[in-house]
C-alpha atoms as a PDB file:
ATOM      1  CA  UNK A   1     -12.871 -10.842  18.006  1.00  0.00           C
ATOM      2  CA  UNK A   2     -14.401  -7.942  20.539  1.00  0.00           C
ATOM      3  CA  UNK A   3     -12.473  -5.430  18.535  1.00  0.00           C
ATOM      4  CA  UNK A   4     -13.689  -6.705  15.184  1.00  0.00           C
ATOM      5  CA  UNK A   5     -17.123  -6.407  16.759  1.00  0.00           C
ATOM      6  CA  UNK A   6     -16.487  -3.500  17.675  1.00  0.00           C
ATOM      7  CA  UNK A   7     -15.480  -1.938  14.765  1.00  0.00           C
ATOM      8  CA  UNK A   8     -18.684  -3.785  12.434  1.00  0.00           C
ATOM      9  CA  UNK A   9     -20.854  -1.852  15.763  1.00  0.00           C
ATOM     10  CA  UNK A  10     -19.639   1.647  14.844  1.00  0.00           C
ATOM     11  CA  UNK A  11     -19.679   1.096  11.118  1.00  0.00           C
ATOM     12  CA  UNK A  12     -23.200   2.534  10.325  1.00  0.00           C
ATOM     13  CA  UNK A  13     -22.697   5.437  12.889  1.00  0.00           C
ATOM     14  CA  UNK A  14     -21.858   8.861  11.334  1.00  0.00           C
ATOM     15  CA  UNK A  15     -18.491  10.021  10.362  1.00  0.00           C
ATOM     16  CA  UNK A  16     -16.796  12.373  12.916  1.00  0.00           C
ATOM     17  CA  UNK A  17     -18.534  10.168  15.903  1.00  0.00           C
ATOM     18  CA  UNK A  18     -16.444   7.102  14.253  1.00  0.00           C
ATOM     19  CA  UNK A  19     -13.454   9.127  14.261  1.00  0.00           C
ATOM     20  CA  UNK A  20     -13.132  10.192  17.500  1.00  0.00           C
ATOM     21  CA  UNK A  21     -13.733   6.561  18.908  1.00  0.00           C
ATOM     22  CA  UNK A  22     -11.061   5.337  15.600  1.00  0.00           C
ATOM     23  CA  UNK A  23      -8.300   7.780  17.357  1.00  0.00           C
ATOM     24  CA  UNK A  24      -8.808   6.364  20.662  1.00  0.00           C
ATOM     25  CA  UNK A  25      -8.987   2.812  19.552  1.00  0.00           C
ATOM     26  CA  UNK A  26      -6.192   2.533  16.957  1.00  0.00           C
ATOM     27  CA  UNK A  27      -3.410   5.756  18.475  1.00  0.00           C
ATOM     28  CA  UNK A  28      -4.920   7.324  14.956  1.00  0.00           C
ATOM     29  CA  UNK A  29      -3.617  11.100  14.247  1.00  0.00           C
ATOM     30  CA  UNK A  30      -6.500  11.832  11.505  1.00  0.00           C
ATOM     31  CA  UNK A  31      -6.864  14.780   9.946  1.00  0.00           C
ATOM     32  CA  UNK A  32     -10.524  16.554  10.424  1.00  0.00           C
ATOM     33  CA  UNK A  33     -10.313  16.801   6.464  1.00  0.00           C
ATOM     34  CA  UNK A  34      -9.819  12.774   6.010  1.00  0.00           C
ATOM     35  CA  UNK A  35     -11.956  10.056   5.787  1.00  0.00           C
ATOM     36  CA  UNK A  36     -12.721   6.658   6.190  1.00  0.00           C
ATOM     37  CA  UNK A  37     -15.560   4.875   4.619  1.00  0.00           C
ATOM     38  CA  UNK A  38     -17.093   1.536   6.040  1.00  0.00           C
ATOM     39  CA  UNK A  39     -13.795  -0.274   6.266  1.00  0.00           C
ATOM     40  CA  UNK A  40     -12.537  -2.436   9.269  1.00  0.00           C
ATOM     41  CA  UNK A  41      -8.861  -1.609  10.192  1.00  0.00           C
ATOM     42  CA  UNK A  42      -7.312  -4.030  12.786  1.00  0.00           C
ATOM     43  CA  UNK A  43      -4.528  -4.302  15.121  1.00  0.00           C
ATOM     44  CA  UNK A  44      -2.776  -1.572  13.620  1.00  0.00           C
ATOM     45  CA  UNK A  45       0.103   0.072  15.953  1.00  0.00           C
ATOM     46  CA  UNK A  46      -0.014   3.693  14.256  1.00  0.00           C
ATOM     47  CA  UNK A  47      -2.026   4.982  11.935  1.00  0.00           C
ATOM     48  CA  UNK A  48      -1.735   8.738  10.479  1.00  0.00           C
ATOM     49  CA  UNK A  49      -4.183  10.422   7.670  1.00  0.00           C
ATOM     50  CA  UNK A  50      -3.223  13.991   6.366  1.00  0.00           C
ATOM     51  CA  UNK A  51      -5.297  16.149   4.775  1.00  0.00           C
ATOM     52  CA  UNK A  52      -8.221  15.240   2.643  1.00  0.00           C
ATOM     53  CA  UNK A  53      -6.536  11.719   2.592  1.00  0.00           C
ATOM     54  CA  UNK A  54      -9.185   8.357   1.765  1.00  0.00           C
ATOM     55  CA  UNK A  55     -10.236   5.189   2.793  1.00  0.00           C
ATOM     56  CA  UNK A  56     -13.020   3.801   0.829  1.00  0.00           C
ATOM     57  CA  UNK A  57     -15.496   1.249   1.536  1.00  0.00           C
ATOM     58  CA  UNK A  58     -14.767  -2.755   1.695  1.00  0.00           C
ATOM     59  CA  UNK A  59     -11.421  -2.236   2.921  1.00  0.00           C
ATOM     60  CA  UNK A  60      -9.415  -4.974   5.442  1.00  0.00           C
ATOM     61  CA  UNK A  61      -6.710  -3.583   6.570  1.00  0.00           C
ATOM     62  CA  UNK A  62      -4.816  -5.484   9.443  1.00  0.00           C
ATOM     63  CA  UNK A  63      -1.755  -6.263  11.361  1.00  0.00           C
ATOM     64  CA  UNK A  64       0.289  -3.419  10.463  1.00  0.00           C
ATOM     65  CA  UNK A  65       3.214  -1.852  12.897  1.00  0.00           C
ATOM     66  CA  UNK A  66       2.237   1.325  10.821  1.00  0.00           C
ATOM     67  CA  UNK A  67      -0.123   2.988   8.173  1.00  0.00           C
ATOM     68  CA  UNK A  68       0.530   6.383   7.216  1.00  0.00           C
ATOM     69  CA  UNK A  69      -1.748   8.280   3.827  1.00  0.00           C
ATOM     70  CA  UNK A  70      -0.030  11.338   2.724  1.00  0.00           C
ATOM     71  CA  UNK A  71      -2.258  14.640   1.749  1.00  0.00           C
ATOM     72  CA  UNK A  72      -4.762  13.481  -0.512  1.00  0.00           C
ATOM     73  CA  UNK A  73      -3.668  10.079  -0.701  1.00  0.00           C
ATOM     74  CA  UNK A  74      -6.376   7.263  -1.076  1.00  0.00           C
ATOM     75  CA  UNK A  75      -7.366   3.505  -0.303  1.00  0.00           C
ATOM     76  CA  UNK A  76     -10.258   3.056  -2.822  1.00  0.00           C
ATOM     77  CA  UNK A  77     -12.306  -0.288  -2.335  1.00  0.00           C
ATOM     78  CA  UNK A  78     -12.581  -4.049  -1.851  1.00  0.00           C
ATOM     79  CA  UNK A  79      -8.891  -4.258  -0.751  1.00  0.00           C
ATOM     80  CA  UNK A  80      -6.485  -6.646   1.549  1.00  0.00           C
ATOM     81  CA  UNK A  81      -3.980  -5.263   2.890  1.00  0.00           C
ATOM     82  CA  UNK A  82      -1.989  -7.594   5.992  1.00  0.00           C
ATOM     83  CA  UNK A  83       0.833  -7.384   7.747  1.00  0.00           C
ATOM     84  CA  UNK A  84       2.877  -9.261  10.175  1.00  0.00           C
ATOM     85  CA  UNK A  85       3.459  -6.784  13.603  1.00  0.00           C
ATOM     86  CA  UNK A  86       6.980  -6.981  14.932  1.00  0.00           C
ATOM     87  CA  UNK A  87       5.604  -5.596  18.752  1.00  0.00           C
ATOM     88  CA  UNK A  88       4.501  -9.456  18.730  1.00  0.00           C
ATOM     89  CA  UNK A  89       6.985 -12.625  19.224  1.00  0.00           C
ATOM     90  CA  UNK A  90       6.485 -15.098  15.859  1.00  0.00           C
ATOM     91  CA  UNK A  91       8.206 -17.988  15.239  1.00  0.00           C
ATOM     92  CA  UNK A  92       8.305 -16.337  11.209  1.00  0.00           C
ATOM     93  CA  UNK A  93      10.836 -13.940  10.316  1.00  0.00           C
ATOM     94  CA  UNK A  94      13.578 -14.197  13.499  1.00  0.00           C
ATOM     95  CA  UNK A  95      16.092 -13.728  10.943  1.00  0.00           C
ATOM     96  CA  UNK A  96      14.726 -10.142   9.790  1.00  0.00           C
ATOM     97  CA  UNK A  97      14.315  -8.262  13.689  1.00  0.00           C
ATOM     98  CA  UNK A  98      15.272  -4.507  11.448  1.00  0.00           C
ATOM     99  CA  UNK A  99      11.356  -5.638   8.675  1.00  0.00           C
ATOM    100  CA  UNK A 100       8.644  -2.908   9.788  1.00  0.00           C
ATOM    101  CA  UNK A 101       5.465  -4.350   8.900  1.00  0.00           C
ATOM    102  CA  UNK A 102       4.008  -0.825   7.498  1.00  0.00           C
ATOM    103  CA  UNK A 103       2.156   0.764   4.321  1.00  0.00           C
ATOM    104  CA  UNK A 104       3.210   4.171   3.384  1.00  0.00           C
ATOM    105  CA  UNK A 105       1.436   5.908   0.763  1.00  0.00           C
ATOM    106  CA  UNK A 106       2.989   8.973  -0.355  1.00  0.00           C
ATOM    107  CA  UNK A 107       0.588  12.816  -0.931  1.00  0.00           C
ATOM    108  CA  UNK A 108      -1.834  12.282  -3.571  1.00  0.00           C
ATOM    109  CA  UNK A 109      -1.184   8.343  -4.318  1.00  0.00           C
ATOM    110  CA  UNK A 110      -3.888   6.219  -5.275  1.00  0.00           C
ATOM    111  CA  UNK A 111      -4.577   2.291  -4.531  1.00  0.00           C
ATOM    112  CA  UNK A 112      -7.563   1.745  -5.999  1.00  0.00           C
ATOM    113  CA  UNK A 113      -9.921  -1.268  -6.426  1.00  0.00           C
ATOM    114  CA  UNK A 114      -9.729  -5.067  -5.529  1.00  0.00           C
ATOM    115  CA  UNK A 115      -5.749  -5.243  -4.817  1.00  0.00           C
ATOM    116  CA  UNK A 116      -3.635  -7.598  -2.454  1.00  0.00           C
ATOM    117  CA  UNK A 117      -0.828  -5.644  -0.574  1.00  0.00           C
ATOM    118  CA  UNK A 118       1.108  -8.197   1.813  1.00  0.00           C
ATOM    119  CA  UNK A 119       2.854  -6.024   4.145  1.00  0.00           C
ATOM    120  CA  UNK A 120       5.241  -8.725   6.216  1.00  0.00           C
ATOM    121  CA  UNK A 121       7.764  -6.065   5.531  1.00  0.00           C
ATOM    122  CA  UNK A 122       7.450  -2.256   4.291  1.00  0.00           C
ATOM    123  CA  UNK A 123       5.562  -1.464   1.446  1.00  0.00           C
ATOM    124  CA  UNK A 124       6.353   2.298   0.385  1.00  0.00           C
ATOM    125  CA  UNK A 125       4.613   4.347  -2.479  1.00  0.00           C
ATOM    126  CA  UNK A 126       5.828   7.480  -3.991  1.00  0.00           C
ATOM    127  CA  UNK A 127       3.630  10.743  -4.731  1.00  0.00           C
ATOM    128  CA  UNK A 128       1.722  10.757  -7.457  1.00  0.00           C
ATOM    129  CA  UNK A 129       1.521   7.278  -8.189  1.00  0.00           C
ATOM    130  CA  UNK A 130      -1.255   4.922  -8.765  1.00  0.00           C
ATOM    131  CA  UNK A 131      -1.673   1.400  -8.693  1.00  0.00           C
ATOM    132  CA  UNK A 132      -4.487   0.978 -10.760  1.00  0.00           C
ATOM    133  CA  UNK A 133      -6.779  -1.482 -12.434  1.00  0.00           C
ATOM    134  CA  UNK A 134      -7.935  -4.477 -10.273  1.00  0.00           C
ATOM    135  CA  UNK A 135      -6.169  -7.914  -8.757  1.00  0.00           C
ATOM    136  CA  UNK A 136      -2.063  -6.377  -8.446  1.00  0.00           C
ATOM    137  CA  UNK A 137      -0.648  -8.205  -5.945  1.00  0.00           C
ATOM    138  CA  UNK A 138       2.488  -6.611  -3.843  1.00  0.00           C
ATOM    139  CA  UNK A 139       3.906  -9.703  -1.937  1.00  0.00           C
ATOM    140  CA  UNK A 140       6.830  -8.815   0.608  1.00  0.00           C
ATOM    141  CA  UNK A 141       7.184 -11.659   1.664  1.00  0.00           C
ATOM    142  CA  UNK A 142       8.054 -15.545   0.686  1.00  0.00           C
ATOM    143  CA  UNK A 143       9.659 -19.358   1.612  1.00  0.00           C
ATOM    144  CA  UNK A 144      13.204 -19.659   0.530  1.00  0.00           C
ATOM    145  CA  UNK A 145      13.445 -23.360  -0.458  1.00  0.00           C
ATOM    146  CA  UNK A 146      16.968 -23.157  -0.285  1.00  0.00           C
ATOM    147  CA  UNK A 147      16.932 -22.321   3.923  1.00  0.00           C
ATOM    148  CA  UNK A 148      13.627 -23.990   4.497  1.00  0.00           C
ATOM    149  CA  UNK A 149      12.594 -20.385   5.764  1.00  0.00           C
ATOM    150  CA  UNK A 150      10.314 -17.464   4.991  1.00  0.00           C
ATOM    151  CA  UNK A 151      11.924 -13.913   4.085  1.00  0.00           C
ATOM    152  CA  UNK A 152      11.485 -11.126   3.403  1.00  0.00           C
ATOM    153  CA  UNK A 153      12.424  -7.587   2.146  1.00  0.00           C
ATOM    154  CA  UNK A 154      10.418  -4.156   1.359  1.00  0.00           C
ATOM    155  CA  UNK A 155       9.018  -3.055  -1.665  1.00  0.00           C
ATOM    156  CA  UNK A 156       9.575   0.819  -3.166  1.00  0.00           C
ATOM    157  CA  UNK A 157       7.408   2.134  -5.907  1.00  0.00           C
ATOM    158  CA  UNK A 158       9.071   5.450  -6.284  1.00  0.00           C
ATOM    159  CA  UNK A 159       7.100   8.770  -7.437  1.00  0.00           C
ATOM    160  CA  UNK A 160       4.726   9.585 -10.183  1.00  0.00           C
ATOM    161  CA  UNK A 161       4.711   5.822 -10.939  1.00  0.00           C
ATOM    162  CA  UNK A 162       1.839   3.831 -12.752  1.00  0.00           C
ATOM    163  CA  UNK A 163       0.854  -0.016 -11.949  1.00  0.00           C
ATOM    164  CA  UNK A 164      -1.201  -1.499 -14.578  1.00  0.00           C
ATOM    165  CA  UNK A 165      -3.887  -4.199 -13.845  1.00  0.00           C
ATOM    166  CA  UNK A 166      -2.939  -7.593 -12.354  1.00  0.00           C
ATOM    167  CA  UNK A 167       0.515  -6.814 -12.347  1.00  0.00           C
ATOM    168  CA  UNK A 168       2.825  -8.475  -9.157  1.00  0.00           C
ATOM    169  CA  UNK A 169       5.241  -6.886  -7.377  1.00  0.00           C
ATOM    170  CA  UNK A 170       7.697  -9.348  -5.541  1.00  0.00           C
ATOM    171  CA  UNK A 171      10.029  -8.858  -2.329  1.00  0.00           C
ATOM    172  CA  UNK A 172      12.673  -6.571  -2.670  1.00  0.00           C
ATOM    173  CA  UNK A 173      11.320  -5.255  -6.264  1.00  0.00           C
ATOM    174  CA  UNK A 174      11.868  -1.374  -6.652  1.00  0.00           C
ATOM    175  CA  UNK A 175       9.970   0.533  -9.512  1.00  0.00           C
ATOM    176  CA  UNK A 176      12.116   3.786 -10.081  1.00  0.00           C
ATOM    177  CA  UNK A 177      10.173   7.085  -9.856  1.00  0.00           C
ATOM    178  CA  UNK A 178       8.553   8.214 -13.592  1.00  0.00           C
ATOM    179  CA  UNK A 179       7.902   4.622 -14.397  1.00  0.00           C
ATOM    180  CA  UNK A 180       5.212   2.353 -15.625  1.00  0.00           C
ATOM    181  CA  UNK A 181       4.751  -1.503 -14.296  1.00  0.00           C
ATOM    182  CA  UNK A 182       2.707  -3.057 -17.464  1.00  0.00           C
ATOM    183  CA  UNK A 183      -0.743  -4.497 -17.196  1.00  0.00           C
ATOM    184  CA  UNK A 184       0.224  -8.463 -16.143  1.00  0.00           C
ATOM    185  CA  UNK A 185       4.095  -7.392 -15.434  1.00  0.00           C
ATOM    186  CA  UNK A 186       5.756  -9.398 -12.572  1.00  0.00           C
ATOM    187  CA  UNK A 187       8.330  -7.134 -10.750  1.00  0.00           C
ATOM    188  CA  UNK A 188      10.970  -9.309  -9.271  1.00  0.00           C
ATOM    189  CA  UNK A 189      13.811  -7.526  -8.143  1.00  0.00           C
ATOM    190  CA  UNK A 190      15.210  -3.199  -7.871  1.00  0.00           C
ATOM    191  CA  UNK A 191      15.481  -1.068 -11.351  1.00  0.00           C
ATOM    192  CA  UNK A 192      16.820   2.153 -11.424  1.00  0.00           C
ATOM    193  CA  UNK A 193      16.239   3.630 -14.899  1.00  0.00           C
ATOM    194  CA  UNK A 194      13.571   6.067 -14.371  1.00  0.00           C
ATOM    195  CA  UNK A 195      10.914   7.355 -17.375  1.00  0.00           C
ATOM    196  CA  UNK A 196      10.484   3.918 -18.299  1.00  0.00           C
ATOM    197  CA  UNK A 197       7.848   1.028 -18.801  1.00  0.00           C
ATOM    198  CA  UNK A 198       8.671  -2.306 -17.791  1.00  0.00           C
ATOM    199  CA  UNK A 199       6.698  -5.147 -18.414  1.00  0.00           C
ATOM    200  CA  UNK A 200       6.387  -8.750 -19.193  1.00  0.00           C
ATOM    201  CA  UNK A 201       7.662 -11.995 -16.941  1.00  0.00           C
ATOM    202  CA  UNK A 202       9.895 -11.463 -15.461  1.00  0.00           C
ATOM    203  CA  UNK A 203       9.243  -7.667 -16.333  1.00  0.00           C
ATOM    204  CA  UNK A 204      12.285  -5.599 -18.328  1.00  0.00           C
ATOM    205  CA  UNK A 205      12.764  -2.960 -19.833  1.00  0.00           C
ATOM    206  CA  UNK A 206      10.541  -2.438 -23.151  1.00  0.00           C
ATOM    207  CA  UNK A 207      10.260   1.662 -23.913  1.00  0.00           C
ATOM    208  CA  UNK A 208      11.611   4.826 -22.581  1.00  0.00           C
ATOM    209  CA  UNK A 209       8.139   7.065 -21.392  1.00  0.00           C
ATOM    210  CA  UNK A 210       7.861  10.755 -22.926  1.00  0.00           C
ATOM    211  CA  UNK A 211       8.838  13.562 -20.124  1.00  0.00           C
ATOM    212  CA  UNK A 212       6.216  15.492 -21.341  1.00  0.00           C
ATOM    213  CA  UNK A 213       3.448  13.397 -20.800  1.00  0.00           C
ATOM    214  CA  UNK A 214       0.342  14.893 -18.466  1.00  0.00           C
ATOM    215  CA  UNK A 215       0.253  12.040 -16.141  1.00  0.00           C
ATOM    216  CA  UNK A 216       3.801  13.001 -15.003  1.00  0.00           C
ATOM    217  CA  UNK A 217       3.598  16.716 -14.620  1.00  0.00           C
ATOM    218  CA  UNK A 218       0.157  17.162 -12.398  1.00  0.00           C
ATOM    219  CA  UNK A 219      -0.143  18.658  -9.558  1.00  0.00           C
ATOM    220  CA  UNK A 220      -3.253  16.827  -8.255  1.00  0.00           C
ATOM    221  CA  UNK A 221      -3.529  12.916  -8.152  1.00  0.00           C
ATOM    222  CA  UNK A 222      -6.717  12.587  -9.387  1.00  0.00           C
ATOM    223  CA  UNK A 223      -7.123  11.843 -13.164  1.00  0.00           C
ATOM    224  CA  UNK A 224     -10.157  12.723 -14.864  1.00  0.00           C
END
């Protein structure tokens, strides 16, 4: 609670003052260039920004082992993003001691508005890739009814990936690199086809992408 208090304290105090008390506080290696806007990051073990990297307003972000932004990578608003630290005994999870509860968003990758990422275990996002729209949910984590238990496994969007609106991600799911998750798709286990959009529930396969479309050939994440 005194760091949360903390934290709401410096909110409304400018910039580079809040990021020389955010390296101290949270063992933070940001870049002069980055930025974070009034968000409240807790009990996270490591946290690295590169270069011109983003964290937007409205943002709780908590209980990570790790959260690393890429060049230019960004955290838009009104997200959740929770983990479950392994540098603290739970009673959850014994049977997983190799899960790093972590978020690692590739160089110019994009979460944007009004997502839930559960980061129990790793949650890793390629370059160029955006999860877009509002209300996705990445869930690493669940109760196996048939071990009475709660598992879990990363998540892998690869590169130059895009996740439509609402869309779920479950544990273990991998999106391949040059892919598309459909607005509403639910992503339950790994693919490895690549230039492809998969959708539906349980998502599959449903059209092989264009290699010369825009979105996959830029050389800056933001889209106009």
């Amino acid at each position: 609670m005194l760091k949360l208090a903390f934290q709401i304290i410096l909110l409304p105090l400018p910039w580079p003052f809040r990021r020389l008390l955010l390296r101290r506080l949270l063992n933070a290696d940001i870049s002069p260039s980055a930025r974070i806007g009034r968000s409240i990051i807790l009990n996270v073990g490591a946290l690295t920004m590169a270069d011109h990297s983003r964290i937007g307003d409205f943002n709780i972000i908590r209980n990570l082992d790790r959260l690393v932004l890429g060049s230019k990578a960004s955290i838009g608003t009104f997200n959740w993003i929770a983990g479950n630290v392994t540098r603290r005994p739970s009673e959850h999870f014994k049977s997983f001691p190799d899960r790093r509860s972590e978020l690692l968003l590739g160089d110019h990758s994009a979460i944007v508005a009004r997502h839930i990422i559960d980061c129990t275990d790793s949650v890793s996002i390629g370059r160029f890739s955006t999860i877009a729209g509002h209300r996705t949910q990445i869930l690493t984590h669940a109760i196996d009814i048939a071990e009475n238990m709660q598992s879990c496994e990363p998540v892998k969007i690869g590169d130059y990936c895009f996740v439509g609106t609402a869309a779920v991600v479950l544990k273990g799911a991998v999106l391949p690199s040059y892919s598309v998750l459909g607005a509403g798709g639910v992503l339950i286990s790994g693919y490895d086809k690549e230039w492809t959009v998969y959708a539906g529930n349980p998502a599959r396969e449903v059209k092989t992408l264009d290699r010369t479309y825009k979105y996959f050939v830029r050389t800056s994440g933001f889209v106009t």
